[in-house]
Protein backbone atom coordinates (compact mmCIF):
# COMPACT_ATOMS: atom_id res chain seq x y z
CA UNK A 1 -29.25 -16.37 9.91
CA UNK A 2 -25.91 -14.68 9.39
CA UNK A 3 -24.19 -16.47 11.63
CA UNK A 4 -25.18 -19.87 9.33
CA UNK A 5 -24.03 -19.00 6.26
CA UNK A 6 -21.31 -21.48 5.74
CA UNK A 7 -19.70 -19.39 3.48
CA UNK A 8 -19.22 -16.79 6.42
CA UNK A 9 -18.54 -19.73 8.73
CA UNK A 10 -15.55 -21.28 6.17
CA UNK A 11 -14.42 -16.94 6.26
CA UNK A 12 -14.19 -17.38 10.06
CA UNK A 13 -12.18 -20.43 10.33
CA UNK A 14 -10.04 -19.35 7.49
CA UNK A 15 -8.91 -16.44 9.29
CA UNK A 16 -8.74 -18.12 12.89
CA UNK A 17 -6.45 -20.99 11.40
CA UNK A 18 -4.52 -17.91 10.00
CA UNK A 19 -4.19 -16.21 13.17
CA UNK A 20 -3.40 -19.35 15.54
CA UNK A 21 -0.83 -20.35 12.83
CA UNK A 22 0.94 -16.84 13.01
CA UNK A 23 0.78 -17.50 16.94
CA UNK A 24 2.12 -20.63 16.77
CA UNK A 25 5.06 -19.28 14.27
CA UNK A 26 5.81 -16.68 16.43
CA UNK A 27 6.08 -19.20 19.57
CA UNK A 28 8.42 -21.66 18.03
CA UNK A 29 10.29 -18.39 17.11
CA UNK A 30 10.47 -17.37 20.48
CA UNK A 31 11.29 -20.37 21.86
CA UNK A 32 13.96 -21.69 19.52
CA UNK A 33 17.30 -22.97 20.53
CA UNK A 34 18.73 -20.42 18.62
CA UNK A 35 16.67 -17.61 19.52
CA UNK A 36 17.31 -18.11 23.05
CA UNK A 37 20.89 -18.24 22.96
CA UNK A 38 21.08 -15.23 21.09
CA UNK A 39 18.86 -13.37 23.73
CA UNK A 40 21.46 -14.98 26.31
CA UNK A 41 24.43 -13.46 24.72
CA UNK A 42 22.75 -10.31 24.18
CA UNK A 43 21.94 -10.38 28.08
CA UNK A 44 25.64 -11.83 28.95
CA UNK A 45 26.81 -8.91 26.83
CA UNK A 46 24.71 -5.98 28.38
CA UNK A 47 25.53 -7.05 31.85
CA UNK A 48 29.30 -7.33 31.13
CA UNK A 49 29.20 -3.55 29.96
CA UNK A 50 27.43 -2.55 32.75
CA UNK A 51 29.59 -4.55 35.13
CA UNK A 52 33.12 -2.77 32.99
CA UNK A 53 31.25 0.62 33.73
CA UNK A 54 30.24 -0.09 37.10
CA UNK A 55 33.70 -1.23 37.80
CA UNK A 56 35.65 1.80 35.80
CA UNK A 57 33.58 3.78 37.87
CA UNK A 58 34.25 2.78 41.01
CA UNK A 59 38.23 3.05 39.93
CA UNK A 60 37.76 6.38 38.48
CA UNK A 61 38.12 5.48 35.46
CA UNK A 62 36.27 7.08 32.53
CA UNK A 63 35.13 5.30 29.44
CA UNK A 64 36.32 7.15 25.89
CA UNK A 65 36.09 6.36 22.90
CA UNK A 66 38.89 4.58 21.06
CA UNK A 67 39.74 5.92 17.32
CA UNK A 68 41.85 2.51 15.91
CA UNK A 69 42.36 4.32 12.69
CA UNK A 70 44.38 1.83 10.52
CA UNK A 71 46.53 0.29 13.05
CA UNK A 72 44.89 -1.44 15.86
CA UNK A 73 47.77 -2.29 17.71
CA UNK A 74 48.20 1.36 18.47
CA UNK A 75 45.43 1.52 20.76
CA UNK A 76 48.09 1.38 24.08
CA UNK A 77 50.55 3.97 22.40
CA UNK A 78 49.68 6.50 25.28
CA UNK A 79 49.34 4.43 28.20
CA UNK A 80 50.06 0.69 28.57
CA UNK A 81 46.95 -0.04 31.20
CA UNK A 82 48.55 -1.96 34.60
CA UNK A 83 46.47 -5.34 33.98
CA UNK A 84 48.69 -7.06 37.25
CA UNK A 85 45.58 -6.08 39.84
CA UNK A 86 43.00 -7.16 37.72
CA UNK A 87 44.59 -10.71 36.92
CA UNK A 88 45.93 -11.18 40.42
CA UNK A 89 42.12 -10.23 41.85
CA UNK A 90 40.46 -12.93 39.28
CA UNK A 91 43.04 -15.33 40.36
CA UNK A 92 41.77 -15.07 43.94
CA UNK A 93 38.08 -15.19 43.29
CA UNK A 94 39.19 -18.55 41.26
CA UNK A 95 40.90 -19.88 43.92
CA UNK A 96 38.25 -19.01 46.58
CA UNK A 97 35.60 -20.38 44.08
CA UNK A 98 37.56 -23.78 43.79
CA UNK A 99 37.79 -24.01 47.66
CA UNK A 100 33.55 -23.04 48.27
CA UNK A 101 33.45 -25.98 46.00
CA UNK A 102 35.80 -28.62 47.51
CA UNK A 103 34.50 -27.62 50.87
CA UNK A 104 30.53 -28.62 50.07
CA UNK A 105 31.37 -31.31 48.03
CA UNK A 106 33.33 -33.06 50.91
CA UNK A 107 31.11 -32.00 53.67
CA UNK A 108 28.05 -33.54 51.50
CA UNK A 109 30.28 -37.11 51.24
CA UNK A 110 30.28 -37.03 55.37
């Protein structure tokens, strides 16, 4: 007869509404505009570093840490880096991007 007692019964739903209300809080949260464009930039962010990395290391290039002290600027005091091979190669992959695209979107209008 334990399982009639309405006062036990009004318990139980009391604590279910609780629970599917948390779950229901903690969907919204997950799915939120915002939430999901901050997971994206986190994402975006981690696989930039580990594309810089992967690409310093197949340069030889070794990551260290930078000390900016007071004066920013003075980052580049030792070395200025060479940025000419790193523009020039973006500049191609632009330009071969643009053509891929030109190239389907006219075969498509044939």
């Amino acid at each position: 007869m334990a399982d009639t007692d309405p006062d036990e019964l009004e318990r139980r739903i009391a604590r279910t509404r609780a629970e599917l209300a948390q779950t229901v809080d903690a969907i919204a949260d997950r799915v939120s505009p915002k939430r999901v464009a901050e997971r994206t930039v986190a994402d975006v962010k981690s696989r930039a570093g580990h594309f810089v990395a992967s690409v310093g290391d197949a340069l030889g290039v070794t990551a260290r840490p930078v000390d900016y002290g007071d004066k920013p600027e003075g980052v580049w005091e030792d070395e200025q880096p060479n940025l000419a091979p790193v523009l020039i190669g973006v500049g191609a992959v632009l330009v071969v991007g643009a053509a891929i695209v030109l190239f389907r979107r006219r075969r498509r209008r044939r």
